[in-house]
N, C-alpha and C. Protein backbone atom coordinates (compact mmCIF):
# COMPACT_ATOMS: atom_id res chain seq x y z
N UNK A 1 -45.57 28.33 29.17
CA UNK A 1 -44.31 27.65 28.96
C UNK A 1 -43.24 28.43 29.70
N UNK A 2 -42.32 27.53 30.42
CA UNK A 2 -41.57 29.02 31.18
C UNK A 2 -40.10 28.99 30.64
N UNK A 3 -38.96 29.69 31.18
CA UNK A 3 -38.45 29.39 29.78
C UNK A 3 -37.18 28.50 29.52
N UNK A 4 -37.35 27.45 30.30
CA UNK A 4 -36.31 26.47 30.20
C UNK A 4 -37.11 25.08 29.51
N UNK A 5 -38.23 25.08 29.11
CA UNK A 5 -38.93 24.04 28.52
C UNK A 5 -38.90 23.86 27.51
N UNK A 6 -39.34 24.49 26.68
CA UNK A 6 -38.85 24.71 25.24
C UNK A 6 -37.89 24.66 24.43
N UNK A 7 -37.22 25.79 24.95
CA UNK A 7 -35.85 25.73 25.19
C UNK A 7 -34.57 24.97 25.48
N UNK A 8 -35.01 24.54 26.69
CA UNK A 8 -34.24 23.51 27.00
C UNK A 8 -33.96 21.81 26.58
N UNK A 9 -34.86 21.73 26.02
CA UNK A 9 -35.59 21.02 25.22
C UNK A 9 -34.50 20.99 23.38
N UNK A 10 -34.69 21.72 23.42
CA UNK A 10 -34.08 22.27 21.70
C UNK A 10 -32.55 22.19 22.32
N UNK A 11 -32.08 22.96 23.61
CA UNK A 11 -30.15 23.29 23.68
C UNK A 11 -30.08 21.52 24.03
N UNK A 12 -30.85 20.56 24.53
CA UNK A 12 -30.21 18.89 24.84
C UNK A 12 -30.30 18.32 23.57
N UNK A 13 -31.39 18.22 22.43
CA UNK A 13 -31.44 18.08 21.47
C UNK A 13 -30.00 18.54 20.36
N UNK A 14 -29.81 19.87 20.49
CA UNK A 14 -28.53 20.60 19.62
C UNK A 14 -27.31 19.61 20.46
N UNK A 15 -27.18 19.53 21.56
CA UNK A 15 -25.96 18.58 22.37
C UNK A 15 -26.21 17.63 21.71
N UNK A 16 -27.56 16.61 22.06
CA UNK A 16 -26.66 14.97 21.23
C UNK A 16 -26.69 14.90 19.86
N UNK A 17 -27.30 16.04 19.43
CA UNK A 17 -26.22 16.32 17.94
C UNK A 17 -25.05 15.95 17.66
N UNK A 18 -25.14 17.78 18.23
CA UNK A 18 -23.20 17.91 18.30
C UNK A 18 -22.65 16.74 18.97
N UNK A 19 -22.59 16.10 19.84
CA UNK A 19 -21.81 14.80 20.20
C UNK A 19 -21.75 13.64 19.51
N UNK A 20 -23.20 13.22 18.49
CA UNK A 20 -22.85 12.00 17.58
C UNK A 20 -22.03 12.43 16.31
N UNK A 21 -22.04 14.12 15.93
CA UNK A 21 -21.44 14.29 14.72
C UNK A 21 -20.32 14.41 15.12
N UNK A 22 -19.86 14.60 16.11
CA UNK A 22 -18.26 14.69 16.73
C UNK A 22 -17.58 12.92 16.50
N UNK A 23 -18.43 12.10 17.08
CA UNK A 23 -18.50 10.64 17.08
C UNK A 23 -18.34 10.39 15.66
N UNK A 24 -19.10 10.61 15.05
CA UNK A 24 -18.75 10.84 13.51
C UNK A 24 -17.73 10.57 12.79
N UNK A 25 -17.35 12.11 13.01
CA UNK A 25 -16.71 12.76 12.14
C UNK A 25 -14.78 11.81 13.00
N UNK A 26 -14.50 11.62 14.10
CA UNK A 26 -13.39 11.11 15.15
C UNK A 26 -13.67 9.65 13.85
N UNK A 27 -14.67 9.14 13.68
CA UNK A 27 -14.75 7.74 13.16
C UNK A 27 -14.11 7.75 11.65
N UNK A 28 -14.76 8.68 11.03
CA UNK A 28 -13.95 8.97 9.48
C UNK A 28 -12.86 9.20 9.27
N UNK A 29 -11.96 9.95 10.67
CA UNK A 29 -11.05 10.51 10.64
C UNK A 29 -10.04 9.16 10.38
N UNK A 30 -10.59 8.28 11.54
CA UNK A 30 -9.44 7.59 11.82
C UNK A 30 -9.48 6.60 10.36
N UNK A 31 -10.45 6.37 9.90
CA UNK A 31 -11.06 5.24 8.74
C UNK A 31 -10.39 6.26 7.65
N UNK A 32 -10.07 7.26 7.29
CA UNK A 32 -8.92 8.18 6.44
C UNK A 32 -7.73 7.80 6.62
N UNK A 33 -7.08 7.93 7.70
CA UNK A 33 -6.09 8.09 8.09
C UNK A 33 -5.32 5.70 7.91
N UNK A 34 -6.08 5.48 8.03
CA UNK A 34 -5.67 4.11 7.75
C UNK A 34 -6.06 3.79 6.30
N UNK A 35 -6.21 4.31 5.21
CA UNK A 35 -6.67 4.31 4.09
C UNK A 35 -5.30 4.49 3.04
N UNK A 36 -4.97 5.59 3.88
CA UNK A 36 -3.55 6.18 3.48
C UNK A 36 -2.65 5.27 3.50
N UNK A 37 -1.75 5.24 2.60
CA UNK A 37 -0.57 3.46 2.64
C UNK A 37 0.56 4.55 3.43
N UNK A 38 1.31 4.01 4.66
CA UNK A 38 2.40 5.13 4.91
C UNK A 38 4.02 4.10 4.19
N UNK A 39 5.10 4.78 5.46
CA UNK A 39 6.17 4.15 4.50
C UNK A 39 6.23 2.83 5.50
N UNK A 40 6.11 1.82 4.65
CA UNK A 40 6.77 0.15 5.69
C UNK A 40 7.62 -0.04 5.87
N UNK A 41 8.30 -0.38 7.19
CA UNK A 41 9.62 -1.13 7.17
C UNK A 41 9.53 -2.31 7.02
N UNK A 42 10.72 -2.81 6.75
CA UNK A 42 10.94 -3.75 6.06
C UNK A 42 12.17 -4.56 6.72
N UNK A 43 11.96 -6.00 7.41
CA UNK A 43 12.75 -6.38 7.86
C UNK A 43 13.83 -7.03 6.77
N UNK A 44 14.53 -6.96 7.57
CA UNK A 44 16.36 -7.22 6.75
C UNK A 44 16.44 -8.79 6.98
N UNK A 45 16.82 -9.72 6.02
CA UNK A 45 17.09 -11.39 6.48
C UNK A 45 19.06 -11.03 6.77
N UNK A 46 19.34 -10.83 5.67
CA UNK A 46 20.99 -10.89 5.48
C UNK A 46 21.38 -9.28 4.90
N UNK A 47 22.44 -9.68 4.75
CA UNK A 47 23.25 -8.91 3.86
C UNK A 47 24.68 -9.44 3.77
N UNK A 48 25.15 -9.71 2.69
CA UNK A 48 26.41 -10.17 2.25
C UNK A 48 26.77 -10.15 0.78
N UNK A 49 27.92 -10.78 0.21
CA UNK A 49 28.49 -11.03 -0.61
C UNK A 49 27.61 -12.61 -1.49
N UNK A 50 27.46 -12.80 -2.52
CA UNK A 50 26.67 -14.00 -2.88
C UNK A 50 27.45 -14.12 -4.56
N UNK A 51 27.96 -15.07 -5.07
CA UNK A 51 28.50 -15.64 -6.18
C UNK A 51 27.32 -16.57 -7.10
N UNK A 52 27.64 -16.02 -8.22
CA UNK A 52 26.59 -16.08 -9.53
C UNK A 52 26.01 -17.58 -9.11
N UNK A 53 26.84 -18.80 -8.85
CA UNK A 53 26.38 -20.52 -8.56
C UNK A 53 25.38 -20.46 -7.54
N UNK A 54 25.48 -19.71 -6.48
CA UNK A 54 24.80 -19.58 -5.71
C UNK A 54 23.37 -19.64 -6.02
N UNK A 55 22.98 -18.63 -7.05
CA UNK A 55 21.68 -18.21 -7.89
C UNK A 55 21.30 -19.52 -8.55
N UNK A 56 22.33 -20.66 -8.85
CA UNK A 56 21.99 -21.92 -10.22
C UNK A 56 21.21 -22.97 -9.69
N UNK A 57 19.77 -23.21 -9.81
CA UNK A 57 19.35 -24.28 -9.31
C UNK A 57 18.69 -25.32 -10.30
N UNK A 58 18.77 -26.10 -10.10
CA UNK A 58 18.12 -27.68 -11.05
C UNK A 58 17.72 -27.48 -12.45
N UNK A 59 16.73 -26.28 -12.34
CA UNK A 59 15.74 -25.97 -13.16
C UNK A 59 16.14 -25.30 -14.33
N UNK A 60 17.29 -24.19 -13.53
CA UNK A 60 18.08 -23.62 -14.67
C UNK A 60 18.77 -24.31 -15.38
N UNK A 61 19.51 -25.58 -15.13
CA UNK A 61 20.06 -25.91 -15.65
C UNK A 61 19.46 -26.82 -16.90
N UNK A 62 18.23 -27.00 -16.62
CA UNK A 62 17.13 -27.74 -17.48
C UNK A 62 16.58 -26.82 -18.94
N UNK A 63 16.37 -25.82 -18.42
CA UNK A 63 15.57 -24.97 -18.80
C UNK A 63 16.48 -23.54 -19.38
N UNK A 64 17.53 -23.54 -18.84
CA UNK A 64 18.49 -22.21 -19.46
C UNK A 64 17.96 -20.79 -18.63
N UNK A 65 16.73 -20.71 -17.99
CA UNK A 65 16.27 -19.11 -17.40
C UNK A 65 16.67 -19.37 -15.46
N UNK A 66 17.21 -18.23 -15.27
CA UNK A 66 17.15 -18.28 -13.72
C UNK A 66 15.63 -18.76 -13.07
N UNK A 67 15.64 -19.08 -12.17
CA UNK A 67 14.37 -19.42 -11.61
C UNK A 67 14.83 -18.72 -9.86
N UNK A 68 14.15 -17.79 -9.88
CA UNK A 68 14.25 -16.95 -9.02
C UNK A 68 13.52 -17.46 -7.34
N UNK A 69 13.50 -18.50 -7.27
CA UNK A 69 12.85 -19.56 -6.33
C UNK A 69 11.57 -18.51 -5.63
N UNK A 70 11.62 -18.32 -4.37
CA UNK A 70 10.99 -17.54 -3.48
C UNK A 70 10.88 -15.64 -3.48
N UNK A 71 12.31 -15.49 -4.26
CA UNK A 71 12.51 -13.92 -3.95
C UNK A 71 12.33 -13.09 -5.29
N UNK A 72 12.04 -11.88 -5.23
CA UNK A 72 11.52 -11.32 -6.31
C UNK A 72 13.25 -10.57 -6.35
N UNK A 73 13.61 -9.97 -7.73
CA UNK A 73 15.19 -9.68 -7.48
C UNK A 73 15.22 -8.30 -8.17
N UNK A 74 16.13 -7.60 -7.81
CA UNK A 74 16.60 -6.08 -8.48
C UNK A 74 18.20 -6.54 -8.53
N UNK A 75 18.67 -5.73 -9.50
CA UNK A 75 20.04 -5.88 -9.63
C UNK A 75 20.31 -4.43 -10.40
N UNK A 76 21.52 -4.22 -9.69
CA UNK A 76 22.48 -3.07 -10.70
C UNK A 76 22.90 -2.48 -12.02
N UNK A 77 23.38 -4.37 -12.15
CA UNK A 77 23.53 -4.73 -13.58
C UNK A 77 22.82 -6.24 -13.85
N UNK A 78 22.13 -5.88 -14.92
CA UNK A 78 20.75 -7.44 -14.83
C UNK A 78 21.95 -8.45 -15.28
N UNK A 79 23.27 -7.89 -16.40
CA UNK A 79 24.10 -9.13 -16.81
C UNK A 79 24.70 -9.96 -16.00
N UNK A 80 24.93 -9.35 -14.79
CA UNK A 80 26.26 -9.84 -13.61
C UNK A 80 24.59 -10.03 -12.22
N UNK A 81 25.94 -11.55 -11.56
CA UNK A 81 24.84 -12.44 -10.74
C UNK A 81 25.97 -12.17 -9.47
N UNK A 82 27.17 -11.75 -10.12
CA UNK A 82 28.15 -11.53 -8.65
C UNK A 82 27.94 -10.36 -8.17
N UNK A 83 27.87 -10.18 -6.56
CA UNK A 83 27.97 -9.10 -6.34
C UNK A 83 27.21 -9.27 -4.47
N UNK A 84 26.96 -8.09 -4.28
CA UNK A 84 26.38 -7.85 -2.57
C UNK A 84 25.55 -7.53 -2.50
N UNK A 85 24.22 -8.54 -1.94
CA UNK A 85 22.91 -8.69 -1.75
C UNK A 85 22.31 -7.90 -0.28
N UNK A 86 21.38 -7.61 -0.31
CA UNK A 86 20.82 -7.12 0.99
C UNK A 86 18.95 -8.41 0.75
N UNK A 87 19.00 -9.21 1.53
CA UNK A 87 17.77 -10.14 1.64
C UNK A 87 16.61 -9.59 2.31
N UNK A 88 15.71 -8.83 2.05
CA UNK A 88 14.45 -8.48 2.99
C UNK A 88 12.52 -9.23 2.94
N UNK A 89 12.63 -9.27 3.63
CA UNK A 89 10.53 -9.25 3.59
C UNK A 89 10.13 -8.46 4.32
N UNK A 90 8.69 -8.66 3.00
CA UNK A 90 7.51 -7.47 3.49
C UNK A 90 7.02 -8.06 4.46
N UNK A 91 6.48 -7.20 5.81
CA UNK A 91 5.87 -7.90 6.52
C UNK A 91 4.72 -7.45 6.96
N UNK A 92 3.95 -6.98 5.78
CA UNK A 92 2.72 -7.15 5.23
C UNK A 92 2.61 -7.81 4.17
N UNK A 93 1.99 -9.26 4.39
CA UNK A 93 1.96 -9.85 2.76
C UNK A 93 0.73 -9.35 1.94
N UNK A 94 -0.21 -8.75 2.12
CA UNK A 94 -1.04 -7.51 1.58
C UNK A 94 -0.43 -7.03 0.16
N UNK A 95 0.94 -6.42 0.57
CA UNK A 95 0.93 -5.35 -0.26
C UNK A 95 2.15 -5.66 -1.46
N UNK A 96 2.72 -6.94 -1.40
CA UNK A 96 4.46 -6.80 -2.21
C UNK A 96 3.79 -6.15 -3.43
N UNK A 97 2.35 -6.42 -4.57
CA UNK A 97 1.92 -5.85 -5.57
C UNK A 97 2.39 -4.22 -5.69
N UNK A 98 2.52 -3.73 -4.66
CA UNK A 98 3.49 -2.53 -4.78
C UNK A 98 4.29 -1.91 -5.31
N UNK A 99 5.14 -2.71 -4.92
CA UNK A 99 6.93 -2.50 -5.05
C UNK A 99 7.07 -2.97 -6.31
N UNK A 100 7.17 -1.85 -7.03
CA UNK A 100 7.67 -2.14 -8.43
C UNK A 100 9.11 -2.23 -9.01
N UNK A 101 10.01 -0.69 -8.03
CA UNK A 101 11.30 -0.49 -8.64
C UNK A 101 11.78 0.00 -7.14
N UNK A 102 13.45 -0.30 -7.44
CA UNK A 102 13.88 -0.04 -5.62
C UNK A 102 14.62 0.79 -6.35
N UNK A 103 15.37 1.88 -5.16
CA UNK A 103 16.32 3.02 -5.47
C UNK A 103 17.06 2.64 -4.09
N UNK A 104 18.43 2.81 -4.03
CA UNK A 104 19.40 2.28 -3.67
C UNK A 104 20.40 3.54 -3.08
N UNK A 105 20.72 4.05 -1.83
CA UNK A 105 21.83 5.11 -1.78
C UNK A 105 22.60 4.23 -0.91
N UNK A 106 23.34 4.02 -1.33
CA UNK A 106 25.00 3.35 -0.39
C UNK A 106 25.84 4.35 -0.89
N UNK A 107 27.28 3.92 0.19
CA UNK A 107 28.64 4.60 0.28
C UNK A 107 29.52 3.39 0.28
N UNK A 108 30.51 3.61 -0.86
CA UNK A 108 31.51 2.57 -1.07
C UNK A 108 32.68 2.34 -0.17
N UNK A 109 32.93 1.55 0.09
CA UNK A 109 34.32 1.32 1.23
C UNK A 109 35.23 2.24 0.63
N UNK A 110 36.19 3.02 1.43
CA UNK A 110 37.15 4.28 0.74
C UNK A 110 36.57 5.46 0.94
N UNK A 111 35.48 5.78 0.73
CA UNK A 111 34.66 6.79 0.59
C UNK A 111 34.17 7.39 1.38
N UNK A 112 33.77 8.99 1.34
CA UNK A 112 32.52 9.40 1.95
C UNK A 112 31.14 9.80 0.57
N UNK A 113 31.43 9.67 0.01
CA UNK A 113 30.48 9.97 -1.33
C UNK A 113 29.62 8.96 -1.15
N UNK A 114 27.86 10.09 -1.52
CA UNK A 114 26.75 8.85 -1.38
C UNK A 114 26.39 8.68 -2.70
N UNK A 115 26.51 7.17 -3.07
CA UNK A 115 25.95 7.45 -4.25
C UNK A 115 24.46 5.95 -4.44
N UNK A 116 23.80 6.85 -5.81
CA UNK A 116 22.00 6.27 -5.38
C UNK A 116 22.19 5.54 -6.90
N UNK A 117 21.53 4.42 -6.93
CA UNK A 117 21.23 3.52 -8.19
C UNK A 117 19.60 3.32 -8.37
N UNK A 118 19.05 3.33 -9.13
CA UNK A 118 17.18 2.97 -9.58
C UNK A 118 17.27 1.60 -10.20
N UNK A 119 16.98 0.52 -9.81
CA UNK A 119 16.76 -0.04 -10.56
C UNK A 119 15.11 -0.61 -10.61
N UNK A 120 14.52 -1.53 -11.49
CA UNK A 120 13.26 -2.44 -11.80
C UNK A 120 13.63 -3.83 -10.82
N UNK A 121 12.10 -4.33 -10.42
CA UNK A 121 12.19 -5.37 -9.57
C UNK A 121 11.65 -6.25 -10.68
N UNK A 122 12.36 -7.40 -11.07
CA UNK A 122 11.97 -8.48 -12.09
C UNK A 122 10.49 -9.65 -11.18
N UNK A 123 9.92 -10.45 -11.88
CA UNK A 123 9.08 -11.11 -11.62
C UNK A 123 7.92 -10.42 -10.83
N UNK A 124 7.50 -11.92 -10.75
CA UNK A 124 6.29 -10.95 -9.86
C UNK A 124 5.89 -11.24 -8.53
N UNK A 125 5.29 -10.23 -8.16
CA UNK A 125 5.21 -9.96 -6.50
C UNK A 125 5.40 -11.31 -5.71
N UNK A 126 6.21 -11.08 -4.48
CA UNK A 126 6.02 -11.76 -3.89
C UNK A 126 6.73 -11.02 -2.71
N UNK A 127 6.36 -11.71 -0.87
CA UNK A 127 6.64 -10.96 0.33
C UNK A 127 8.58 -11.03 0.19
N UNK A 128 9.58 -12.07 -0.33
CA UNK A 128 10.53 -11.80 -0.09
C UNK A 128 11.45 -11.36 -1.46
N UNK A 129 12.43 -10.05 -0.87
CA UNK A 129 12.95 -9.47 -2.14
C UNK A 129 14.33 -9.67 -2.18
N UNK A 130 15.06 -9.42 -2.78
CA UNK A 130 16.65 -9.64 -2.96
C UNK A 130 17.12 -8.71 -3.89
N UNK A 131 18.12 -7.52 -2.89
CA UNK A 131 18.69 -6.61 -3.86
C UNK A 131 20.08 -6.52 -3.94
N UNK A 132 20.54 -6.51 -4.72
CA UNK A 132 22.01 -6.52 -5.13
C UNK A 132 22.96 -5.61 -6.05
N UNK A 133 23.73 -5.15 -5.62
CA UNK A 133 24.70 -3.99 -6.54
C UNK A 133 25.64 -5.17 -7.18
N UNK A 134 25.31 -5.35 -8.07
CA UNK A 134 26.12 -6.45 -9.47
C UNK A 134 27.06 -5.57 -9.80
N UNK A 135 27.40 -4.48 -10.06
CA UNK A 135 28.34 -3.63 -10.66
C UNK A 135 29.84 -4.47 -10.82
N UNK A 136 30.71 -3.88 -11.31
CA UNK A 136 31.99 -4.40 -11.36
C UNK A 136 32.77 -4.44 -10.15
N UNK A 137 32.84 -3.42 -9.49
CA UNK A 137 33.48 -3.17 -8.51
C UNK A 137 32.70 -4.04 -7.05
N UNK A 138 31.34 -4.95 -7.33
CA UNK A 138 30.93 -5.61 -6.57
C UNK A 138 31.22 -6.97 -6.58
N UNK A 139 32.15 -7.27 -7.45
CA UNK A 139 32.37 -8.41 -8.01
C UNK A 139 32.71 -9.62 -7.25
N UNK A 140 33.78 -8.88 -6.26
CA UNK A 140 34.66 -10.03 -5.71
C UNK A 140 33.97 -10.24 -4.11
N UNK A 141 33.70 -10.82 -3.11
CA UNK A 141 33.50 -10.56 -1.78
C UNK A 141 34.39 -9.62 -1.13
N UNK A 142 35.34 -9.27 -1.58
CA UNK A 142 36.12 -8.03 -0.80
C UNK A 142 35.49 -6.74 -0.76
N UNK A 143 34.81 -6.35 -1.39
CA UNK A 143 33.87 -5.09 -1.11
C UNK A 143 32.29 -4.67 -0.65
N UNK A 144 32.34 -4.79 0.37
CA UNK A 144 31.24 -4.37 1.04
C UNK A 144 30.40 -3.31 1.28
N UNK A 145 29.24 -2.52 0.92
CA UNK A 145 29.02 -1.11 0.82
C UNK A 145 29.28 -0.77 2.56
N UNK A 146 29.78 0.65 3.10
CA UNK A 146 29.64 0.79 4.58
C UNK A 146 28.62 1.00 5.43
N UNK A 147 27.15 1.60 4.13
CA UNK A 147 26.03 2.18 4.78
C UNK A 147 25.45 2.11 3.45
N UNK A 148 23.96 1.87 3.48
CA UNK A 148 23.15 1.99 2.69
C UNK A 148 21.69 2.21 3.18
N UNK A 149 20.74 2.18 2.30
CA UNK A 149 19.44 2.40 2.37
C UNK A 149 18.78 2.23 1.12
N UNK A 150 17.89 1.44 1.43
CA UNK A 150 17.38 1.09 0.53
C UNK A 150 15.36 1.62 0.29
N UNK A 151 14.87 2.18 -0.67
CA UNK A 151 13.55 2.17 -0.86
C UNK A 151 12.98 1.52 -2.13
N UNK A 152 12.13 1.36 -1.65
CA UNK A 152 10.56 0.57 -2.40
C UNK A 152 9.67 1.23 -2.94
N UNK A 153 9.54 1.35 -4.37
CA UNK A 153 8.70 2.46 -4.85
C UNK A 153 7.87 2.05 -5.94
N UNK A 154 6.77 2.59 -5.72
CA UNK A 154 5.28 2.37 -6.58
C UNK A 154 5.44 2.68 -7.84
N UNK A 155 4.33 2.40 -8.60
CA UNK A 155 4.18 3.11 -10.46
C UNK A 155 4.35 4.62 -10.63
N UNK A 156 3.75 5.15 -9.07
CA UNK A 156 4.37 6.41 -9.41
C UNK A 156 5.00 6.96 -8.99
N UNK A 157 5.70 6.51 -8.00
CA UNK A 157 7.32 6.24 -7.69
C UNK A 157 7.68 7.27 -5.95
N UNK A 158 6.17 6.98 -5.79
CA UNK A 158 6.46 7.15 -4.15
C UNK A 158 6.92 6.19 -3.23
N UNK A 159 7.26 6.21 -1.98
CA UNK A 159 8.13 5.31 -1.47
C UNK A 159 7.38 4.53 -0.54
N UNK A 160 6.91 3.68 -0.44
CA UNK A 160 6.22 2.64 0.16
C UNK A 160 6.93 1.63 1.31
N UNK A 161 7.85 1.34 0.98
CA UNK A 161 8.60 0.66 2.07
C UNK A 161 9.82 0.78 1.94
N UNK A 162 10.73 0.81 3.13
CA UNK A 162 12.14 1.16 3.33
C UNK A 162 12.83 0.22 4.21
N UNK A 163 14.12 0.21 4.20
CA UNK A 163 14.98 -0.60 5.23
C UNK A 163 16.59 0.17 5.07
N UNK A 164 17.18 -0.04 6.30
CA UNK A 164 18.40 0.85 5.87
C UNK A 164 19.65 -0.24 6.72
N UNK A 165 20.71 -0.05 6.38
CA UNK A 165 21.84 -0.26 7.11
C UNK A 165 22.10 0.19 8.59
N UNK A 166 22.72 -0.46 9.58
CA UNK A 166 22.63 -0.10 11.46
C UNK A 166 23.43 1.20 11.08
N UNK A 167 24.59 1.56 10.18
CA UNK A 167 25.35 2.74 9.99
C UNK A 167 24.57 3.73 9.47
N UNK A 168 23.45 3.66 8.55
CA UNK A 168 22.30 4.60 7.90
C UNK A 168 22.22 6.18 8.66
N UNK A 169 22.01 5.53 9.78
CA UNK A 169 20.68 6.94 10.36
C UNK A 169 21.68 6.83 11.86
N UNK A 170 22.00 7.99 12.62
CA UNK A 170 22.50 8.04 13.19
C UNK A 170 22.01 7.51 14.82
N UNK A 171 21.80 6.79 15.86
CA UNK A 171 21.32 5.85 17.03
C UNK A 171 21.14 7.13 17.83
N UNK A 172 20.27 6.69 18.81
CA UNK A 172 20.55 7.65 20.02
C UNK A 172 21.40 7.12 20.96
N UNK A 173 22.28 8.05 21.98
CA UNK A 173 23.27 7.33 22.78
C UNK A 173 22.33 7.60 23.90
N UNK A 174 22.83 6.46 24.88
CA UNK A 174 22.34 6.80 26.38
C UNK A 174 23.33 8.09 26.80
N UNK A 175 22.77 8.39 28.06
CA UNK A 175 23.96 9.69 28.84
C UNK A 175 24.30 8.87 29.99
């Protein structure tokens, strides 16, 4: 036997080893790594001012309960229907089962102070959401938040999907 036969034999053998477990292991990696939920964005429909009638359709008036048509809703204050909405969908319809409770950081017109609200998302899942600061001071259409951001958070209250205001996060400029 001389001594690349044997041998050589066993080091091509140890190679397409090592190369299918490399193949492998590159395959699990990536099948991990998409397993993992990261954070979604979340496209924006509107954002504006919206008055309690707005919310009143047929049904309610039949029936006495909001009927929340298409959008699943968070509010500030669950009593008050006046106030400034931000309209988004998921655009993964996969996942709205998610999004349980949104947390809220805006800055009030006047201000530089950020301030954050938690609230619960009522009904159940569905791809389009509707969030709104009902508060008092949201009352009238004259107040508009200047910047906000908004997240989407699970049962155990990691953040799953996000969307923010064009003022949010600071742009890159051209030179």
């Amino acid at each position: 036997m001389n001594l690349f036969g044997y041998g050589g034999l066993m080091v091509g053998r140890f190679y397409e080893f090592h190369r299918s477990m490399k193949k492998i292991s590159t395959l699990f990696l990536i099948a991990l790594c998409l397993m993992v939920p990261g954070i979604q964005a979340i496209e924006v429909i509107y954002s504006k001012h919206r008055t309690a009638d707005s919310f009143k359709r047929i049904s309610e008036h039949l029936s006495g309960k909001e009927n929340p048509g298409r959008y699943r809703i968070a509010r500030s204050d669950t009593s008050r229907r006046d106030g400034h909405y931000v309209s988004m969908r998921i655009e993964d319809t996969d996942t709205p089962e998610l999004y349980q409770s949104v947390k809220i950081h805006y800055v009030r017109p006047g201000t530089t102070t950020l301030e954050t609200a938690t609230m619960q998302l009522e009904g159940k899942a569905r791809k389009h959401l509707l969030v709104g600061l009902t508060d008092e001071f949201w009352e009238t259409g004259d107040n508009m938040p200047v910047a906000w951001k908004i997240e989407f958070l699970d049962t155990s209250g990691h953040v799953v999907g996000q969307a923010e205001s064009f003022l949010w996060s600071p742009r890159e400029t051209s030179p």
